[in-house]
PDB file of N, CA and C in Angstrom:
ATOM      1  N   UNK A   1      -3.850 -28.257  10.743  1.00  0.00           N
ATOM      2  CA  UNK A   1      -2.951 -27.418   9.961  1.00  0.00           C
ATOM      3  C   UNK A   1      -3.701 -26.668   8.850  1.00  0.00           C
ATOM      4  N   UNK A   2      -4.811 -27.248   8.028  1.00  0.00           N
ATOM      5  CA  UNK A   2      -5.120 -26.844   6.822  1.00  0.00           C
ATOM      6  C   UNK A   2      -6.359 -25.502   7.812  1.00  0.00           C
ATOM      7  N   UNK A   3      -6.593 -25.557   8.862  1.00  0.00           N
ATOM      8  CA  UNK A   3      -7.527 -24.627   9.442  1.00  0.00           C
ATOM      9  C   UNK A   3      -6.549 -23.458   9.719  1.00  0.00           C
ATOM     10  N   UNK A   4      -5.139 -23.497  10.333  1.00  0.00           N
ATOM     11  CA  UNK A   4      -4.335 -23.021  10.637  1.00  0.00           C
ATOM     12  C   UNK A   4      -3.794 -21.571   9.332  1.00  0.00           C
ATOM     13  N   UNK A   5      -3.978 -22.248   8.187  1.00  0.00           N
ATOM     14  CA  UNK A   5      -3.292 -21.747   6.605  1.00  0.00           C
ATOM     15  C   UNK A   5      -4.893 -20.601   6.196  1.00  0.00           C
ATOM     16  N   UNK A   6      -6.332 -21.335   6.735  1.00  0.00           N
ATOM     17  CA  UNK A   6      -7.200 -21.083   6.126  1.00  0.00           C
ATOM     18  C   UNK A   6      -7.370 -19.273   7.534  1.00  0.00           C
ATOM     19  N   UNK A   7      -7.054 -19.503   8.068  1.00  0.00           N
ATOM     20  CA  UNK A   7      -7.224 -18.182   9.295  1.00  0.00           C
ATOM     21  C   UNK A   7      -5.996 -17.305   8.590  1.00  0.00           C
ATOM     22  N   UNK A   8      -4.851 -18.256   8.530  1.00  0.00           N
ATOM     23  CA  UNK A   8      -3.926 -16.890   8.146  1.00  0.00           C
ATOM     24  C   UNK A   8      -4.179 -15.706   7.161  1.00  0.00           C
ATOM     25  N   UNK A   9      -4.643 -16.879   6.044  1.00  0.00           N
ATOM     26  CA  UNK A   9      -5.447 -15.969   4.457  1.00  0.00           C
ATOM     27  C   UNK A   9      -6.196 -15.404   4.691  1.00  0.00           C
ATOM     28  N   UNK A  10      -7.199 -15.709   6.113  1.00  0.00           N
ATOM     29  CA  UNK A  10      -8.620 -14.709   6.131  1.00  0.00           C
ATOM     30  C   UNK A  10      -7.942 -13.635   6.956  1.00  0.00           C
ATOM     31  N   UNK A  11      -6.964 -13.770   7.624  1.00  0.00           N
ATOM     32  CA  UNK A  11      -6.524 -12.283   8.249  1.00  0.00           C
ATOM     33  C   UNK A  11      -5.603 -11.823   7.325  1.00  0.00           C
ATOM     34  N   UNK A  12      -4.853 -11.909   6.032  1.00  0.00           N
ATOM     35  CA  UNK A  12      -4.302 -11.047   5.645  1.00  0.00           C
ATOM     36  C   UNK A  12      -5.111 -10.359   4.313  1.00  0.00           C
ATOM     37  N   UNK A  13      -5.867 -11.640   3.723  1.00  0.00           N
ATOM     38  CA  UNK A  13      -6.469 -11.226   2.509  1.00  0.00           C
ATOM     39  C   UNK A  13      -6.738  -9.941   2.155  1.00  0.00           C
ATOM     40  N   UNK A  14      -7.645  -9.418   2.992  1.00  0.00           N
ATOM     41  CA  UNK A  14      -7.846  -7.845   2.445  1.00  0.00           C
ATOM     42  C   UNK A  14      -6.843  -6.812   2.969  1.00  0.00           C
ATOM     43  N   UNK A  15      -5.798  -6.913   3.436  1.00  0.00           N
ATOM     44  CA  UNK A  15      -4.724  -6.332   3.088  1.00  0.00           C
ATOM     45  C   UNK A  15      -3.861  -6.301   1.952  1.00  0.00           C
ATOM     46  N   UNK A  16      -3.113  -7.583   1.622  1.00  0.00           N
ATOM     47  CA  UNK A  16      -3.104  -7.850   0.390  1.00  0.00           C
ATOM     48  C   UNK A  16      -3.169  -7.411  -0.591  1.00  0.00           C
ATOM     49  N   UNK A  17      -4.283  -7.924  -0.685  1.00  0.00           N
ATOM     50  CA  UNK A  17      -5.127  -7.321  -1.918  1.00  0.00           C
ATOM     51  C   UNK A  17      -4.865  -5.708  -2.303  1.00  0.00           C
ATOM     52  N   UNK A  18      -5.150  -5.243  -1.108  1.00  0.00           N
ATOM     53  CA  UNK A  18      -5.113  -3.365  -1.443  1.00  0.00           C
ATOM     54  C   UNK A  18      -4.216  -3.436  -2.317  1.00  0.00           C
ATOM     55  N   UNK A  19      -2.828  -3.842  -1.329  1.00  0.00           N
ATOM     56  CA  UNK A  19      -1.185  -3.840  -1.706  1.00  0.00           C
ATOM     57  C   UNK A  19      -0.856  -4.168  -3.320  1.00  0.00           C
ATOM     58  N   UNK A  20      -1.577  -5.377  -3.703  1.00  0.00           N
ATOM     59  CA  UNK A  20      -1.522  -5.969  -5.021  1.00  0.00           C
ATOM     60  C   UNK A  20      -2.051  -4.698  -6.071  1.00  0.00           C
ATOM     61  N   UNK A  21      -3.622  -4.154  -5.835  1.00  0.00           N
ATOM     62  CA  UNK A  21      -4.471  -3.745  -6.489  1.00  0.00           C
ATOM     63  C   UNK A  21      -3.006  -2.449  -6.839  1.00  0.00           C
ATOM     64  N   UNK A  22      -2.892  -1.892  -5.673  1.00  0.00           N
ATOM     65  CA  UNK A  22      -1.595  -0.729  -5.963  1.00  0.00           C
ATOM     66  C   UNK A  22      -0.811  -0.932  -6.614  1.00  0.00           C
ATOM     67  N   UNK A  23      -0.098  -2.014  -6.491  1.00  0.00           N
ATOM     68  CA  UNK A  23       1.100  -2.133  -6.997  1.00  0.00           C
ATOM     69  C   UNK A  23       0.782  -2.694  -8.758  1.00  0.00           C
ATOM     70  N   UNK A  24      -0.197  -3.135  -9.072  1.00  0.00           N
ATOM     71  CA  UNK A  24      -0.688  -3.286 -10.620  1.00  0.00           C
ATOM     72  C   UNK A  24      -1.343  -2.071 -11.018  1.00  0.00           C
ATOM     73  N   UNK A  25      -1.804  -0.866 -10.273  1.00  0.00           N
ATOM     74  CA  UNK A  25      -1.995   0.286 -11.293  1.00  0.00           C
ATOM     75  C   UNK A  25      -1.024   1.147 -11.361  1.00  0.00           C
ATOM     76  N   UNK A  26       0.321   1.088 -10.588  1.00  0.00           N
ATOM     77  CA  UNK A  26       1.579   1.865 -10.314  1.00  0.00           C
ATOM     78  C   UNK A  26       2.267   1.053 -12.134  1.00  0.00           C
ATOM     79  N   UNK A  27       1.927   0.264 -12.154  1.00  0.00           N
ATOM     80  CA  UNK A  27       2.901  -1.130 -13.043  1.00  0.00           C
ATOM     81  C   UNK A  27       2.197  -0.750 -14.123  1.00  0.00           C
ATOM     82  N   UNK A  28       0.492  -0.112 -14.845  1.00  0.00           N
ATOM     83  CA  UNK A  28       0.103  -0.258 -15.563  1.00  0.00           C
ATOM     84  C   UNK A  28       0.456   1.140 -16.154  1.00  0.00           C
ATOM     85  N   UNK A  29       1.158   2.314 -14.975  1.00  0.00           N
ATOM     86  CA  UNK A  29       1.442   3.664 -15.240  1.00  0.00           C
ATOM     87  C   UNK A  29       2.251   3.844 -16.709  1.00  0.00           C
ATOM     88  N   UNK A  30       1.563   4.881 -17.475  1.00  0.00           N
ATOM     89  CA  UNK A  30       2.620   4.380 -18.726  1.00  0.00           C
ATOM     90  C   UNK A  30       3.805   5.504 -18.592  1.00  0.00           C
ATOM     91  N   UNK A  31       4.927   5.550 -18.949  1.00  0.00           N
ATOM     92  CA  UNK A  31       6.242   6.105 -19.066  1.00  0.00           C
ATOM     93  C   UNK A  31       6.176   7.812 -19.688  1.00  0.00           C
ATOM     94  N   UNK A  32       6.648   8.215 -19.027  1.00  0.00           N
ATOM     95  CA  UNK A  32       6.334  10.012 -19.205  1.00  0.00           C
ATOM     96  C   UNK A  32       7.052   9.856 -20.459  1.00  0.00           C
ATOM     97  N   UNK A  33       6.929  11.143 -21.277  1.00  0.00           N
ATOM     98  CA  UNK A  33       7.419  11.627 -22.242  1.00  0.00           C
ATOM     99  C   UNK A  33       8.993  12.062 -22.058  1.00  0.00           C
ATOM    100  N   UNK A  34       9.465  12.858 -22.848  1.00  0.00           N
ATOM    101  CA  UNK A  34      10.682  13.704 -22.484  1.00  0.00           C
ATOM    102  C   UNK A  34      10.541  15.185 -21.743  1.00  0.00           C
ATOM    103  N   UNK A  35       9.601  15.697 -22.352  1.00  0.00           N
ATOM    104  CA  UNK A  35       9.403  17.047 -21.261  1.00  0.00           C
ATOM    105  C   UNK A  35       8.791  16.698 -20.232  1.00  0.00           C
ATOM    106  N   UNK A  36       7.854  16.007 -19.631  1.00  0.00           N
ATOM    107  CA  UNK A  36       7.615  15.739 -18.277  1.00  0.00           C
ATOM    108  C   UNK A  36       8.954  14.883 -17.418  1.00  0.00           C
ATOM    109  N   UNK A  37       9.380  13.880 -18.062  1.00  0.00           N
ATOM    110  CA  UNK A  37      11.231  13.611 -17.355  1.00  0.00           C
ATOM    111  C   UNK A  37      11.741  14.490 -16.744  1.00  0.00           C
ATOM    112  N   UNK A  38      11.880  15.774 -17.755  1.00  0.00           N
ATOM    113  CA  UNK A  38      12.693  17.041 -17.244  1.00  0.00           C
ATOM    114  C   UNK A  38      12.070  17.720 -16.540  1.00  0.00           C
ATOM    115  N   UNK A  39      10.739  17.685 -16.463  1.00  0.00           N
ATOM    116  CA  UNK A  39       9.994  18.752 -15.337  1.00  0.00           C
ATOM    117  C   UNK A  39       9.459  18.323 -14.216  1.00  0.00           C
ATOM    118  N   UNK A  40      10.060  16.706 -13.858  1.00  0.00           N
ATOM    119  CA  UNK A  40       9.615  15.983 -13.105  1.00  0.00           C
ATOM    120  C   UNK A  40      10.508  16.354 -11.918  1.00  0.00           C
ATOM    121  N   UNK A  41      11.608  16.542 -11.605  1.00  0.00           N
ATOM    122  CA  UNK A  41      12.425  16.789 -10.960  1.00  0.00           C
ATOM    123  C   UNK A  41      11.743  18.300 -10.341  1.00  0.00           C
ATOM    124  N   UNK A  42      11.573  19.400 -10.972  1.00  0.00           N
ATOM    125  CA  UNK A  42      11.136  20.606 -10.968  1.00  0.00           C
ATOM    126  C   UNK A  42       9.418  20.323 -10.102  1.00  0.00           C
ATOM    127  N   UNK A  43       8.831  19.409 -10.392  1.00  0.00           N
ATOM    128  CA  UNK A  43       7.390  19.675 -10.156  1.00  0.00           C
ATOM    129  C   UNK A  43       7.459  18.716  -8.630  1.00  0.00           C
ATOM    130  N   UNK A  44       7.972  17.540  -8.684  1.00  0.00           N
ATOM    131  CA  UNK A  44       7.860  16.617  -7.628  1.00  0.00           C
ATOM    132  C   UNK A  44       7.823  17.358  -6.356  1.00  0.00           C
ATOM    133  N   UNK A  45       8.653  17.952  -5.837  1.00  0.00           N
ATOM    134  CA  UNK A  45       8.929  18.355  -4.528  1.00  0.00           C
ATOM    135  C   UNK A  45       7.535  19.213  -4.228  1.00  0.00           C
ATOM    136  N   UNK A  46       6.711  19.993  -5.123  1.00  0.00           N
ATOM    137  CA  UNK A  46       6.035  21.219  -5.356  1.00  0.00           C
ATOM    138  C   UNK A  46       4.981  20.424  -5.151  1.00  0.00           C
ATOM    139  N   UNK A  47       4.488  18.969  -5.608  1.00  0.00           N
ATOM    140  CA  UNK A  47       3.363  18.310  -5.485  1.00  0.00           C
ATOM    141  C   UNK A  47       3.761  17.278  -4.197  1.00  0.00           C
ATOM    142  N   UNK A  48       4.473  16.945  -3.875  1.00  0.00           N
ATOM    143  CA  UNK A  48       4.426  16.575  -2.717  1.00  0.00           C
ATOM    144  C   UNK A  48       4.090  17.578  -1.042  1.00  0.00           C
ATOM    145  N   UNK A  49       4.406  18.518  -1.445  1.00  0.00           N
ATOM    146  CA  UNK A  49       3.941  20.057  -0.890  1.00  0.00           C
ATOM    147  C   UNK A  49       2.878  20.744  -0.841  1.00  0.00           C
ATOM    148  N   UNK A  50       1.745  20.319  -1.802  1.00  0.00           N
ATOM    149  CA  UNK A  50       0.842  20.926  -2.065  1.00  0.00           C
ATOM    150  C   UNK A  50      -0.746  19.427  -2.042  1.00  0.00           C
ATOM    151  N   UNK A  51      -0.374  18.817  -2.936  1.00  0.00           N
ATOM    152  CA  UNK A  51      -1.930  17.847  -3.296  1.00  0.00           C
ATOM    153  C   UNK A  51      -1.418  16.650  -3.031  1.00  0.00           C
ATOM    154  N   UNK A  52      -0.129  15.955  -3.230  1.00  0.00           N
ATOM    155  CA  UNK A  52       0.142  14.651  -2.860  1.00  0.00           C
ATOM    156  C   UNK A  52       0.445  14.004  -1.835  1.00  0.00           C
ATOM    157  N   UNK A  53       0.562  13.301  -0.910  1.00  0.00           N
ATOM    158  CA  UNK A  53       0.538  13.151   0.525  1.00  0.00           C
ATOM    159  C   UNK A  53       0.896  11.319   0.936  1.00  0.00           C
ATOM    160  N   UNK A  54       2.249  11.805   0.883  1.00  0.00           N
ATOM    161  CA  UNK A  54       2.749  10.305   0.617  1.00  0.00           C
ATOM    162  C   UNK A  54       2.381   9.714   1.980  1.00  0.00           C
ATOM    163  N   UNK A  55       2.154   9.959   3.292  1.00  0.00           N
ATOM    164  CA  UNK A  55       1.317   9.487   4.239  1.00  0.00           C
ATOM    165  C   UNK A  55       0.048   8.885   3.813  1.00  0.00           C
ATOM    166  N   UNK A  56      -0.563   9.396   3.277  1.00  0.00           N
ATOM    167  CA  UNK A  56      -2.231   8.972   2.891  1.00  0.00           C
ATOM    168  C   UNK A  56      -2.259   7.719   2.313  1.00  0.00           C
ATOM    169  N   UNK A  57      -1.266   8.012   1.101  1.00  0.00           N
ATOM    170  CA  UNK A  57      -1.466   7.242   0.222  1.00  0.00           C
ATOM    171  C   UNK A  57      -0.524   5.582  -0.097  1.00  0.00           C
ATOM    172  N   UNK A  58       0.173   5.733   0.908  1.00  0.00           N
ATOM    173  CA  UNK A  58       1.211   4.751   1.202  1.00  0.00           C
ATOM    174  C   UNK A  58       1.564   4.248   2.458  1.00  0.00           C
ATOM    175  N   UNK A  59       1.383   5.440   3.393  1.00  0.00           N
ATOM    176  CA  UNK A  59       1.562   5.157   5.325  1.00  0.00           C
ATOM    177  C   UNK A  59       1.235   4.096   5.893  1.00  0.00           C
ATOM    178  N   UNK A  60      -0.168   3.669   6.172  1.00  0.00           N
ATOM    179  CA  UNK A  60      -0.533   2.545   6.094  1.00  0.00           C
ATOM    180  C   UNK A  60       0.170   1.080   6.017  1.00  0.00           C
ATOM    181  N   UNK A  61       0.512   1.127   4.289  1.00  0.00           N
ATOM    182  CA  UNK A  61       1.507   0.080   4.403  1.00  0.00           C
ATOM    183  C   UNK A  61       2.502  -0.188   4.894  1.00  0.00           C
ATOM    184  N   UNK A  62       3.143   1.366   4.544  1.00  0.00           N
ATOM    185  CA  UNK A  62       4.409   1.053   5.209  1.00  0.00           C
ATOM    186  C   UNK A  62       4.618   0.913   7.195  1.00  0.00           C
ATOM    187  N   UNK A  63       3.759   1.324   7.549  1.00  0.00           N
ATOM    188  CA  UNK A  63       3.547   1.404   9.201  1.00  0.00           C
ATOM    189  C   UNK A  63       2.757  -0.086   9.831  1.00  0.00           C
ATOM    190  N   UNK A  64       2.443  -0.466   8.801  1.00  0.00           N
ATOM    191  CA  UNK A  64       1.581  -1.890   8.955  1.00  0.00           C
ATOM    192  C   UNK A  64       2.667  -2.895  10.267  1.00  0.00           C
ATOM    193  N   UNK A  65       2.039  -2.870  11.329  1.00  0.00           N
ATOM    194  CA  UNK A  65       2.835  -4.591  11.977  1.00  0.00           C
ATOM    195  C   UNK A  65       2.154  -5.542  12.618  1.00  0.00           C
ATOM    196  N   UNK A  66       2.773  -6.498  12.371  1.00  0.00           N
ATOM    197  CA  UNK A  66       1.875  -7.344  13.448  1.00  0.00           C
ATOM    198  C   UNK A  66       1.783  -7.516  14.779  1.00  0.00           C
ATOM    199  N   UNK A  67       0.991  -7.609  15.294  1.00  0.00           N
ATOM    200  CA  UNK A  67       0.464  -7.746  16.222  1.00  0.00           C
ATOM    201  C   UNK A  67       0.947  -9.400  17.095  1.00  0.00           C
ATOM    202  N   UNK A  68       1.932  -9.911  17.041  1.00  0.00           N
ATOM    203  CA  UNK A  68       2.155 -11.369  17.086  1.00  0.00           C
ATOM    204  C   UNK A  68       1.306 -12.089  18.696  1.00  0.00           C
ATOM    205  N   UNK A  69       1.493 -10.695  19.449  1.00  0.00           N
ATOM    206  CA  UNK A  69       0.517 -11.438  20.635  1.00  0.00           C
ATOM    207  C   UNK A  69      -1.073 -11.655  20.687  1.00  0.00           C
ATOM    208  N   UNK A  70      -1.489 -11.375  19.485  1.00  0.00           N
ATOM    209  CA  UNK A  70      -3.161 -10.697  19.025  1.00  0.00           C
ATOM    210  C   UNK A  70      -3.142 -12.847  19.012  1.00  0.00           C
ATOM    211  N   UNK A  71      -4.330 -13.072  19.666  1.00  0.00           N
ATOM    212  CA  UNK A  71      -4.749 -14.498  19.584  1.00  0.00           C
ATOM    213  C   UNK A  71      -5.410 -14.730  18.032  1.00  0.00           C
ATOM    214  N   UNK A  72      -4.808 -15.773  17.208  1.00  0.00           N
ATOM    215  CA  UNK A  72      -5.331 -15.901  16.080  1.00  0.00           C
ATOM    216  C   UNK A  72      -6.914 -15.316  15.232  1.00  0.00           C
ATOM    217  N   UNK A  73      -7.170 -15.940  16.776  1.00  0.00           N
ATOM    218  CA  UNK A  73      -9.157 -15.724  16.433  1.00  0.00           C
ATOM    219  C   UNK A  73      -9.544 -14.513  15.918  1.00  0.00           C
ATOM    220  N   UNK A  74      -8.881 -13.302  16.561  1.00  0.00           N
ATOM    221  CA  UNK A  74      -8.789 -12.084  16.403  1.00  0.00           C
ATOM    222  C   UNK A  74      -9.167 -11.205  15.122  1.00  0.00           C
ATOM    223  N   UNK A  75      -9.779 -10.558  15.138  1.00  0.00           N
ATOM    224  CA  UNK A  75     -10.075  -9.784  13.656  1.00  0.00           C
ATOM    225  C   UNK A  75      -9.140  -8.775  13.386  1.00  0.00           C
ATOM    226  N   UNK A  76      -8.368  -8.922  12.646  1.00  0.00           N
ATOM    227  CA  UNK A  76      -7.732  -8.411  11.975  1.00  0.00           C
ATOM    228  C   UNK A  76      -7.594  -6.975  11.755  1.00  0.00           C
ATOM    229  N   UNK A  77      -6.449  -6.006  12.568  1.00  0.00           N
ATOM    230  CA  UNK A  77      -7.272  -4.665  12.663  1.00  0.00           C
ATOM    231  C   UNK A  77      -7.359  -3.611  10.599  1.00  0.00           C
ATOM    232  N   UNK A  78      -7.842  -2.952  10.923  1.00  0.00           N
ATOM    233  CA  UNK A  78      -8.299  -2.692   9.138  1.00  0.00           C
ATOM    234  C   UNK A  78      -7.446  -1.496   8.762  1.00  0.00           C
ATOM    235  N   UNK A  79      -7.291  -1.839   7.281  1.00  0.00           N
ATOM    236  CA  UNK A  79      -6.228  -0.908   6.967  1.00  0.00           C
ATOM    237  C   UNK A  79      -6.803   0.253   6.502  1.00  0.00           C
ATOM    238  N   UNK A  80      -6.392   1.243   6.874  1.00  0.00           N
ATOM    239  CA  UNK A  80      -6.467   3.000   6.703  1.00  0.00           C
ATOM    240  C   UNK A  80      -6.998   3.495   5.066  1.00  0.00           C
TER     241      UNK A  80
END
């Protein structure tokens, strides 16, 4: 069993991790002002259109599955 727990962690670990590392610099983001609030609405759509690419930068995770027939031993395929 304890070999069983020790494979699972080595196949998810560096996934994980990414996920974590993201989600603590999203968390460390500090809080817009009042004129960016209001121009956030106005600019969002325009930067998602142009330089931001919520595929790139999020797809990955969210498209992530497992593989449940992949034999344990298996290396873990790598994230994008």
């Amino acid at each position: 069993m304890p070999q069983a727990f020790a494979t699972y962690e080595r196949l998810r670990r560096g996934r994980v991790e990414k996920v974590a590392a993201r989600a603590s610099k999203a968390d460390h983001a500090k809080t817009p002002g009042p004129v960016i609030q209001k121009l956030m609405p106005l600019l969002m759509p325009l930067m998602l259109k142009t330089f931001m690419n919520p595929d790139k930068t999020v797809g990955p995770e969210q498209r992530y599955r497992i593989d449940w027939n992949t034999p344990v031993g298996a290396v873990a395929p790598p994230l994008a």
